[in-house]
N, C-alpha and C. Protein backbone atom coordinates (compact mmCIF):
# COMPACT_ATOMS: atom_id res chain seq x y z
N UNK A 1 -7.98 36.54 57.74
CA UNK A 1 -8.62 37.80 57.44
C UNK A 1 -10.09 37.58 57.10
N UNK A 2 -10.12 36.51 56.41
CA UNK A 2 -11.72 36.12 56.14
C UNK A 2 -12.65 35.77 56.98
N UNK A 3 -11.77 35.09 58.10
CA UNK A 3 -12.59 34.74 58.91
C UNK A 3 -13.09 35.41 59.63
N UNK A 4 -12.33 36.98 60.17
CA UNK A 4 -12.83 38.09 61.19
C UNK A 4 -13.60 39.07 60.60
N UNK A 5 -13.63 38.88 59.22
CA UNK A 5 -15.03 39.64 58.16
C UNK A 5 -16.15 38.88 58.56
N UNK A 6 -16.26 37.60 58.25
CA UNK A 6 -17.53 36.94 58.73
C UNK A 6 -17.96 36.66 59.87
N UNK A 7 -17.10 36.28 61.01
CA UNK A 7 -17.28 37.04 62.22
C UNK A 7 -17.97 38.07 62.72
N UNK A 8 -16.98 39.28 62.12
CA UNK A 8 -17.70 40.69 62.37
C UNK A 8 -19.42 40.57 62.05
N UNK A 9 -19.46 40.32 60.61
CA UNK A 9 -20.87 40.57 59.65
C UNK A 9 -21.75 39.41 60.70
N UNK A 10 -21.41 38.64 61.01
CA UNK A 10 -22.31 37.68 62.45
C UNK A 10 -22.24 38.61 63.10
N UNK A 11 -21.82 38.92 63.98
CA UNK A 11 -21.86 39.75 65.16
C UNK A 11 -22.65 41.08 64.86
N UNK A 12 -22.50 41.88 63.88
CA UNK A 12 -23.29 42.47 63.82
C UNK A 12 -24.83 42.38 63.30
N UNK A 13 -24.81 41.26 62.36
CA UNK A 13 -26.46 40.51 62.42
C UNK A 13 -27.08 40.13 63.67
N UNK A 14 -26.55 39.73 64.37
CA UNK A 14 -27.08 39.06 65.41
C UNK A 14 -27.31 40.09 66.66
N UNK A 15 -26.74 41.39 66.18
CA UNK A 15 -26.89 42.37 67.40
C UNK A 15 -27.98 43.30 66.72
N UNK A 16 -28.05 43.36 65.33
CA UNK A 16 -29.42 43.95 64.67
C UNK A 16 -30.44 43.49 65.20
N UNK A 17 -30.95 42.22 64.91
CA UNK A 17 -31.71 41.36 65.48
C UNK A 17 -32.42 41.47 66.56
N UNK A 18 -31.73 41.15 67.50
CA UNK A 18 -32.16 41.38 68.78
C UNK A 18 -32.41 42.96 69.23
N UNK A 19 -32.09 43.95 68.78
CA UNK A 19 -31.84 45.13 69.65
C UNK A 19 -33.46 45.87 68.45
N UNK A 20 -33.83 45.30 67.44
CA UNK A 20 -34.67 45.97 67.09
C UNK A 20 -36.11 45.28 67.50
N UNK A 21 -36.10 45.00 68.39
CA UNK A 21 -37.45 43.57 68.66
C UNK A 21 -38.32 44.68 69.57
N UNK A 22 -39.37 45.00 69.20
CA UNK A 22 -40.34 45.54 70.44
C UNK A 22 -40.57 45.09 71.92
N UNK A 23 -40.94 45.68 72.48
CA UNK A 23 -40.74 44.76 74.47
C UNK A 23 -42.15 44.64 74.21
N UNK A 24 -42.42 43.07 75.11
CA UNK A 24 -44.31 43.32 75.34
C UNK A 24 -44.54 44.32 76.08
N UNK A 25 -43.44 44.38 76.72
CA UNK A 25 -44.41 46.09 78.43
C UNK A 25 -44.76 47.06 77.53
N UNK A 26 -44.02 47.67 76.18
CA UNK A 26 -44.70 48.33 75.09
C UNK A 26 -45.94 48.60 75.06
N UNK A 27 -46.51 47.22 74.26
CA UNK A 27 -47.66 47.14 74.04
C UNK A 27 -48.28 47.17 74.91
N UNK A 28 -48.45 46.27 76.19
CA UNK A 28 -49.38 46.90 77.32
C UNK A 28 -49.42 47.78 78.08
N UNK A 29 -48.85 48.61 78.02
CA UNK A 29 -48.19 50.37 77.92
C UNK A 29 -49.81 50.95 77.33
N UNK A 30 -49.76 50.66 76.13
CA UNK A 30 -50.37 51.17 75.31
C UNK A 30 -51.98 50.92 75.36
N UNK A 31 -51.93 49.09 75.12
CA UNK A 31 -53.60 48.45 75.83
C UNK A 31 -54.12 49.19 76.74
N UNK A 32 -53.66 49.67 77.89
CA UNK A 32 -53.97 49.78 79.05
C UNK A 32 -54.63 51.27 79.05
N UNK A 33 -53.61 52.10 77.70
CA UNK A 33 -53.66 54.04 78.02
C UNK A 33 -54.99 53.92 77.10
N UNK A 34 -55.12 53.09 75.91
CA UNK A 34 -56.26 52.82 75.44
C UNK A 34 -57.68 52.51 76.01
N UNK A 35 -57.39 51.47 76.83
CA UNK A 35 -58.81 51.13 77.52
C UNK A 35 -59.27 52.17 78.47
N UNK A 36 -58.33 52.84 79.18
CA UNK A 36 -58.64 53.81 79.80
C UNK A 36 -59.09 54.76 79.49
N UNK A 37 -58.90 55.49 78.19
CA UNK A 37 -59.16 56.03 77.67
C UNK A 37 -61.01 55.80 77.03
N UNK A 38 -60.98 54.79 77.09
CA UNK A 38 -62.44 54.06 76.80
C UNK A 38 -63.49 54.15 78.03
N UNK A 39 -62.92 54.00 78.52
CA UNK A 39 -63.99 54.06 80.01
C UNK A 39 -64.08 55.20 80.36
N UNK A 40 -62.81 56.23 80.05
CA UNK A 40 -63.85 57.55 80.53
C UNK A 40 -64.35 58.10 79.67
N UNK A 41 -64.39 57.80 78.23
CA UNK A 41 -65.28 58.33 77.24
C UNK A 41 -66.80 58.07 77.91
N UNK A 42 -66.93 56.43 77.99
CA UNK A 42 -67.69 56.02 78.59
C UNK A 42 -68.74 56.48 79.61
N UNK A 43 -67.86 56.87 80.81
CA UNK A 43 -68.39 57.76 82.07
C UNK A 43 -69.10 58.85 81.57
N UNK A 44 -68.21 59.84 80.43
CA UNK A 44 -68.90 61.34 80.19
C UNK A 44 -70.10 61.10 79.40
N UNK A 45 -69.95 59.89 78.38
CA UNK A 45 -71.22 59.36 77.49
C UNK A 45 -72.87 59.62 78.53
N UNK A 46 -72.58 58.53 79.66
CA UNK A 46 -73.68 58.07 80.48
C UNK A 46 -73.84 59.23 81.42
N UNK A 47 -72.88 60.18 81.69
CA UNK A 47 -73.51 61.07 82.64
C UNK A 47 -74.42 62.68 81.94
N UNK A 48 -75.72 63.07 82.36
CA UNK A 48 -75.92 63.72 81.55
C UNK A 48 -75.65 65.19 81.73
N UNK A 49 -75.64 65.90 80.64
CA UNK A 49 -74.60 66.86 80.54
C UNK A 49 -75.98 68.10 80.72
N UNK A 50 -75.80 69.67 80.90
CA UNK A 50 -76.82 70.19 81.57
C UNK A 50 -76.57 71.20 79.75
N UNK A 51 -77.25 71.77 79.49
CA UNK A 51 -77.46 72.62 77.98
C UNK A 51 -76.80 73.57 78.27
N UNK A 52 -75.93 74.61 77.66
CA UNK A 52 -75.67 75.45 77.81
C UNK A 52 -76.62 76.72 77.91
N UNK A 53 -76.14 77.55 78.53
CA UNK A 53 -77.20 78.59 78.77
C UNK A 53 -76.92 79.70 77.65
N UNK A 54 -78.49 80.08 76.45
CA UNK A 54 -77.64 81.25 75.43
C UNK A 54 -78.63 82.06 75.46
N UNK A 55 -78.27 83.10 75.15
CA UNK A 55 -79.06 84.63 75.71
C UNK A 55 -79.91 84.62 74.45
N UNK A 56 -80.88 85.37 75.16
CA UNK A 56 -81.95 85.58 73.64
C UNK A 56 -81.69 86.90 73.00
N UNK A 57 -81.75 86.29 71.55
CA UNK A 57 -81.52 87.36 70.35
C UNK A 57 -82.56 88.47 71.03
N UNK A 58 -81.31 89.20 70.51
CA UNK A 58 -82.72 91.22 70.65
C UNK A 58 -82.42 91.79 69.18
N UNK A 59 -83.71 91.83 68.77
CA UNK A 59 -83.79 92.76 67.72
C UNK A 59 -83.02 93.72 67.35
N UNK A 60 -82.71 94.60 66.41
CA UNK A 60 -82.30 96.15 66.97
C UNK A 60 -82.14 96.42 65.37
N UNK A 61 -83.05 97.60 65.15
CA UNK A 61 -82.72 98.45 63.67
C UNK A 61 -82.14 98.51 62.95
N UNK A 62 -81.89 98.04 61.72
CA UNK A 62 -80.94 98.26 60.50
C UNK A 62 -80.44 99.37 60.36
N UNK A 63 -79.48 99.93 60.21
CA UNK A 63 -78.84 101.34 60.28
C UNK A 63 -78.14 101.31 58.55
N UNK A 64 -78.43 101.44 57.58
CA UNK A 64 -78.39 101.63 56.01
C UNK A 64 -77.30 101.99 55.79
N UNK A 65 -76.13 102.15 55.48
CA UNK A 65 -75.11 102.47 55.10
C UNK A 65 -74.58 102.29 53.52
N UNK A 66 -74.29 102.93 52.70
CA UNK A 66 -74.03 102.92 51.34
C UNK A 66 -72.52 103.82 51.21
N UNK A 67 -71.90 102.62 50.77
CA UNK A 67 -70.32 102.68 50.64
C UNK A 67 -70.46 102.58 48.93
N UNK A 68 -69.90 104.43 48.92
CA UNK A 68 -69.53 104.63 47.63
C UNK A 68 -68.49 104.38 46.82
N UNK A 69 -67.86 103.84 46.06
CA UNK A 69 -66.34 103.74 46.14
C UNK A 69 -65.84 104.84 45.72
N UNK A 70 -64.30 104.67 46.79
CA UNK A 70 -63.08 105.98 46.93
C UNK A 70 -62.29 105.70 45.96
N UNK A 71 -62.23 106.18 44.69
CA UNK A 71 -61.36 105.87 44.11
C UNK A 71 -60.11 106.69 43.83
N UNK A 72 -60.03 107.73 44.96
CA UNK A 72 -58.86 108.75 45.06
C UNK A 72 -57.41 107.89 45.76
N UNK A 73 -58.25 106.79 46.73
CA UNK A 73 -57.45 106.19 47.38
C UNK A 73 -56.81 104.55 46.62
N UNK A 74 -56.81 104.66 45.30
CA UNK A 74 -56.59 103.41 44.76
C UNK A 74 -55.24 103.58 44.28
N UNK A 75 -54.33 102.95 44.68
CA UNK A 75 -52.68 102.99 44.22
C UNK A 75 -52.19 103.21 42.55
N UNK A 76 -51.70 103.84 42.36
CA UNK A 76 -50.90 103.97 40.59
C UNK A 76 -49.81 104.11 40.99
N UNK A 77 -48.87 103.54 40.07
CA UNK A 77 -47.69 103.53 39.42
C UNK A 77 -46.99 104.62 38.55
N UNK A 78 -46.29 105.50 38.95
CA UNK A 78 -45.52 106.80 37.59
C UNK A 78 -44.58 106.28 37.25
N UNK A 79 -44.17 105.93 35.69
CA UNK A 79 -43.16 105.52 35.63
C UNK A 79 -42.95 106.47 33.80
N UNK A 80 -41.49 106.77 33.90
CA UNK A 80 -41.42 107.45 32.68
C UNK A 80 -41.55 106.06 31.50
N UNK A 81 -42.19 106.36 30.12
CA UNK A 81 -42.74 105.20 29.52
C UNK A 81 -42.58 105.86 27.81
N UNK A 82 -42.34 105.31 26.78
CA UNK A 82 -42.55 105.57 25.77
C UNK A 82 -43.34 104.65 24.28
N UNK A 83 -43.97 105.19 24.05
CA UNK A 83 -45.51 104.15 23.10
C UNK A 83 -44.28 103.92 21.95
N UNK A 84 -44.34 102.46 21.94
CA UNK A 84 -43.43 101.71 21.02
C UNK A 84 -44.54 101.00 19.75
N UNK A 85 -45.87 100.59 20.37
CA UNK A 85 -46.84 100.46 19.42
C UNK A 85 -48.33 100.70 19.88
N UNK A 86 -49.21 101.43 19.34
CA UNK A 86 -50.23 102.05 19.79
C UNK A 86 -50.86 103.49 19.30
N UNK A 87 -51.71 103.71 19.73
CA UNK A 87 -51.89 105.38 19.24
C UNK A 87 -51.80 106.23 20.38
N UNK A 88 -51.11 106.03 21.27
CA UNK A 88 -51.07 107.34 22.31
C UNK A 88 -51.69 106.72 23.66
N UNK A 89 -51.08 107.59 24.90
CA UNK A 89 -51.61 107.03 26.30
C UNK A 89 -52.03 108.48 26.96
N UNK A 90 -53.32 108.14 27.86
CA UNK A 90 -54.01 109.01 28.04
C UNK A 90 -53.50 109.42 29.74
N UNK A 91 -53.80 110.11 30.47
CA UNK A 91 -53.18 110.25 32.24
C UNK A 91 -53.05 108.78 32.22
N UNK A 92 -54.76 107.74 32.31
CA UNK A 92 -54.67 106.45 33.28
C UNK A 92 -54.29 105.62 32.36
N UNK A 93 -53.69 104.67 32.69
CA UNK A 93 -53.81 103.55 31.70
C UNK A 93 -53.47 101.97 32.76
N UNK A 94 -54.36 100.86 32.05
CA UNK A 94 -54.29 99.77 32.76
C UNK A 94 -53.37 98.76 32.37
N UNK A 95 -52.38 98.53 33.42
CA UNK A 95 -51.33 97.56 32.76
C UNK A 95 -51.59 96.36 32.90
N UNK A 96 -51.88 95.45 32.31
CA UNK A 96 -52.03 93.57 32.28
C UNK A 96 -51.02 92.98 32.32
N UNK A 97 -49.76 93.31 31.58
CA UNK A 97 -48.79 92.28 31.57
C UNK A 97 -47.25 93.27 31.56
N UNK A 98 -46.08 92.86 31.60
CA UNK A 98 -44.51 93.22 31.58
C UNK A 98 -43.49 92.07 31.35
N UNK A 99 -43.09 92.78 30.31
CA UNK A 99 -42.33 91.71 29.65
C UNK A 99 -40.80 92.36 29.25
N UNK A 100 -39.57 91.40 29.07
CA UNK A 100 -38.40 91.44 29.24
C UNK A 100 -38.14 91.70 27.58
N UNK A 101 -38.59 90.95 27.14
CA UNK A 101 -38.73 91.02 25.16
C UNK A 101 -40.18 91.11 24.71
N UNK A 102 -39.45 92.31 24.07
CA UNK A 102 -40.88 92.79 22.82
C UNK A 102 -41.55 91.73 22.37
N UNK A 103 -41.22 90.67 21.79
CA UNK A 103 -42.11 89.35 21.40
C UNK A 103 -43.27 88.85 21.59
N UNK A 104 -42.87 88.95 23.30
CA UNK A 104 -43.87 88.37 24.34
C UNK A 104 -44.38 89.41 24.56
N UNK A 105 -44.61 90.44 24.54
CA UNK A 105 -45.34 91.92 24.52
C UNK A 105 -46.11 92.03 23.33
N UNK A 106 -45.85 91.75 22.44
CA UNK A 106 -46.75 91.72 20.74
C UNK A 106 -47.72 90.37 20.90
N UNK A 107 -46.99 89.32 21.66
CA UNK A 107 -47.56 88.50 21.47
C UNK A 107 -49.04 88.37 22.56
N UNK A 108 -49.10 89.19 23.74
CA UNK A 108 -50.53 89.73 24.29
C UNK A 108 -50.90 90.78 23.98
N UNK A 109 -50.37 91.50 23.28
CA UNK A 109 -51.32 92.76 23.11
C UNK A 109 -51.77 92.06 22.09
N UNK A 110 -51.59 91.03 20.49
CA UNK A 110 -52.71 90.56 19.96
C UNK A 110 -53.64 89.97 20.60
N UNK A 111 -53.17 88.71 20.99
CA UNK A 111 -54.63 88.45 22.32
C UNK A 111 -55.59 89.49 22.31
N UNK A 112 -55.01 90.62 23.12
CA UNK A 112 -56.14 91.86 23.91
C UNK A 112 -56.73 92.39 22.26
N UNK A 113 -56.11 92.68 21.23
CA UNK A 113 -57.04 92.95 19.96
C UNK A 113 -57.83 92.33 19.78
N UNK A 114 -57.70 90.79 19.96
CA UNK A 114 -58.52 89.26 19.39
C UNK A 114 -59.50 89.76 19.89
N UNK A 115 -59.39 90.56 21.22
CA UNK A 115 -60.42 90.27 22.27
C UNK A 115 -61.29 91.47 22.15
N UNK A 116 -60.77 92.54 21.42
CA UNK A 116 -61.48 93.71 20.95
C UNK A 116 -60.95 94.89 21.60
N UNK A 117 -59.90 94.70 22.64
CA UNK A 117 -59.46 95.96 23.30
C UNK A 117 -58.47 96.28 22.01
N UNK A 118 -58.15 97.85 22.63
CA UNK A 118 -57.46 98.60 21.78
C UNK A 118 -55.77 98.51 22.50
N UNK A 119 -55.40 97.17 22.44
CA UNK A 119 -54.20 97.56 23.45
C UNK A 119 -52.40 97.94 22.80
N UNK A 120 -51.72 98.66 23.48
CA UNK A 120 -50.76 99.07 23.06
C UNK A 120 -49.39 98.66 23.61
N UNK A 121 -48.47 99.22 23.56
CA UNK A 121 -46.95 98.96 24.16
C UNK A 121 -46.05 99.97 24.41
N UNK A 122 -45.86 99.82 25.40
CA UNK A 122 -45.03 101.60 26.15
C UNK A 122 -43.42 100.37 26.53
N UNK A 123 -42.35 101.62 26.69
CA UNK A 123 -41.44 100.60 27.07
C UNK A 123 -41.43 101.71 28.45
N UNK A 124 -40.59 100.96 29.38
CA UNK A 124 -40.41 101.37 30.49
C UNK A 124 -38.70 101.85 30.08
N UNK A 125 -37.76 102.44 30.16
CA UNK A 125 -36.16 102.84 29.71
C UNK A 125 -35.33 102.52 30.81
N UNK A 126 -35.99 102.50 32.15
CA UNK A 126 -35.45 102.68 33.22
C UNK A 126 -35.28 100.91 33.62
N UNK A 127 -36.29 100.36 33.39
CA UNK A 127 -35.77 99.30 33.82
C UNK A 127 -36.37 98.33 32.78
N UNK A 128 -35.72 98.57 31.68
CA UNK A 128 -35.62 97.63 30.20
C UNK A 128 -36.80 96.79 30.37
N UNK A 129 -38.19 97.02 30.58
CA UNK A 129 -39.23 96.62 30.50
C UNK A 129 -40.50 96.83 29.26
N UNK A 130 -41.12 96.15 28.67
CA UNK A 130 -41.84 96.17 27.76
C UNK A 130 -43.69 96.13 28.57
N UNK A 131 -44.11 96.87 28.67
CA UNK A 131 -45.18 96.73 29.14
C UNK A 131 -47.10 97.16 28.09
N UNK A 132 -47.45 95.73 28.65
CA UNK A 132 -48.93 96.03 27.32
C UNK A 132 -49.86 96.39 28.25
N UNK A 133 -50.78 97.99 27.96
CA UNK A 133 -51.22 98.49 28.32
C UNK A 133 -52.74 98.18 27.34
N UNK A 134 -53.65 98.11 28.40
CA UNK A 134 -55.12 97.37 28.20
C UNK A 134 -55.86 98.26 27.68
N UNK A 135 -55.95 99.04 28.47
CA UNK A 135 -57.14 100.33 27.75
C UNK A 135 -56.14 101.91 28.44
N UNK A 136 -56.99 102.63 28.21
CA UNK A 136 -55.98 103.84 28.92
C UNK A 136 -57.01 105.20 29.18
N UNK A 137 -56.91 106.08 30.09
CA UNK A 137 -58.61 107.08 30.40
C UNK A 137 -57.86 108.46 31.09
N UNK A 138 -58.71 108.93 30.70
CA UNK A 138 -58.16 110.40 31.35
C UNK A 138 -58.09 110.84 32.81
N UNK A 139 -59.48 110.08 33.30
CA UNK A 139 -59.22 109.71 34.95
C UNK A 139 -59.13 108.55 35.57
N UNK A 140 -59.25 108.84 37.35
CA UNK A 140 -58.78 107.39 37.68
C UNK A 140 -59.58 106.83 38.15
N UNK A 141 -60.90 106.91 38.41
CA UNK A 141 -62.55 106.23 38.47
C UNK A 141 -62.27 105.15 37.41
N UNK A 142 -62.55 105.64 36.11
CA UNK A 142 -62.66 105.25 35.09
C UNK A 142 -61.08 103.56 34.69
N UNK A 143 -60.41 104.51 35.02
CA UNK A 143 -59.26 103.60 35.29
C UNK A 143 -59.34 102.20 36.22
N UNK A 144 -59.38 102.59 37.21
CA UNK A 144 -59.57 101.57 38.35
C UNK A 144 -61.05 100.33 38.52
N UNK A 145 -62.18 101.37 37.42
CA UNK A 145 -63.18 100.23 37.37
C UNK A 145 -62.95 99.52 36.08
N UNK A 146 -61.87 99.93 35.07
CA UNK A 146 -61.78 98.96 34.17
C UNK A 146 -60.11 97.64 34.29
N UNK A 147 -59.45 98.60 35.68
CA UNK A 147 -58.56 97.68 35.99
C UNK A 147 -59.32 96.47 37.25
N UNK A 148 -60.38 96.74 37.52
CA UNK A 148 -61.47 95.77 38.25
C UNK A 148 -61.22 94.73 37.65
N UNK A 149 -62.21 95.21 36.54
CA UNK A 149 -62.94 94.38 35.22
C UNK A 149 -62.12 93.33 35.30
N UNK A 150 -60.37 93.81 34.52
CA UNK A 150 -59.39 92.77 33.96
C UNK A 150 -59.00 92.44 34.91
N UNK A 151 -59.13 92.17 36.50
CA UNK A 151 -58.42 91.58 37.70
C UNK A 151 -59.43 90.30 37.92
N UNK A 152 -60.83 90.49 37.70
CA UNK A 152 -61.80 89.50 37.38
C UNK A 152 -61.39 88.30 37.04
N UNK A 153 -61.19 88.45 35.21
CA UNK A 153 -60.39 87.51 34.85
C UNK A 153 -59.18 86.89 35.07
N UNK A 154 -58.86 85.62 35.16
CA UNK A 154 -58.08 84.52 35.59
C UNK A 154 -56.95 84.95 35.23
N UNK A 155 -56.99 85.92 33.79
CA UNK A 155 -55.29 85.96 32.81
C UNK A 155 -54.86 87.40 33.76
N UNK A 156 -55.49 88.24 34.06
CA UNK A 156 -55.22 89.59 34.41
C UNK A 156 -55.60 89.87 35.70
N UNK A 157 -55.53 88.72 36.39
CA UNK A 157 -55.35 89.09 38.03
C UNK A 157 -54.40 90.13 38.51
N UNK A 158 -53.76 90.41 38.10
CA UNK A 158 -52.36 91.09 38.67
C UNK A 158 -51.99 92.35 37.69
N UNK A 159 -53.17 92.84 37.28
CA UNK A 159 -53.11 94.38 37.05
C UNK A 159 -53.35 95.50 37.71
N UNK A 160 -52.47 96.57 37.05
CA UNK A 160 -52.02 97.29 37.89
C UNK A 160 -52.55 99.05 37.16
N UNK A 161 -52.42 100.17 37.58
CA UNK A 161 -52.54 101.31 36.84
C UNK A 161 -51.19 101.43 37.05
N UNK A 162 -51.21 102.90 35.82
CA UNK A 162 -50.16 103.73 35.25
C UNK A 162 -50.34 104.70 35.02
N UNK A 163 -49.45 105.64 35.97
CA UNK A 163 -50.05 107.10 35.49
C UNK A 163 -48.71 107.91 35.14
N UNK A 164 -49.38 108.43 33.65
CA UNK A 164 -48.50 108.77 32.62
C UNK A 164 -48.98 110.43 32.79
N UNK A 165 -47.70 111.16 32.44
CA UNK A 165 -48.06 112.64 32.21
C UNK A 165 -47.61 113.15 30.98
């Protein structure tokens, strides 16, 4: 029995061996697609090439255009909401963050105090959400250039409006 284990384990060394060995025709397979490759670099190098032909610039009048911003067309959110801490929410209000537990909801709206905003906490009922609301405005100009502002910053990329009735 021992002996047709070590047998085998020969036989199969010796067929590893050999069957993983590269062929030379390989490599000069390869020399050959290489050098060739060299010589006609070569050819296009030494032959000279003619400029492309490019049309000449034409002048032509500045036509002024001043893009006011639309801020009728800027997306909000309605969601029924109730002020859990805060003094009241106005139509707009800018949401920064949503959170699953109040905790983590207290724990950025201090931040946003640190920071001098007046920010508050509405819960969402519908879908057990805690959300800290940044500033809050009666319209949505006003809204949308201060949900700009906080999209600016790195922490409040991903704010959103809220429009409360």
């Amino acid at each position: 029995m021992k002996k047709y284990i070590v047998l085998c384990a020969g036989l199969c060394l010796a067929m590893a061996m050999t069957s993983c060995k590269s062929s030379e025709s390989a490599y000069k397979k390869a020399y050959e697609k290489a050098k060739q490759y060299d010589t006609q670099t070569a050819q296009q190098e030494a032959t000279p090439q003619e400029a492309p032909v490019v049309a000449p610039v034409q002048t032509r009048p500045v036509n002024e255009v001043r893009q006011t911003d639309n801020y009728d067309n800027v997306s909000v959110r309605q969601e029924k909401v109730a002020v859990i801490n805060g003094s009241g929410l106005k139509a707009y209000s800018v949401i920064v963050g949503s959170f699953g537990l109040l905790s983590n909801a207290e724990g950025l709206q201090q931040r946003l105090r640190d920071a001098g905003y007046s920010a508050q906490i509405v819960k969402n009922e519908d879908r057990n959400m805690y959300r800290v609301v940044a500033a809050t405005f009666d319209n949505k100009a006003d809204a949308a250039r201060s949900r700009d502002q906080f999209r600016a910053q790195e922490a409040y990329k991903d704010a959103w409006l809220l429009f409360f009735q």
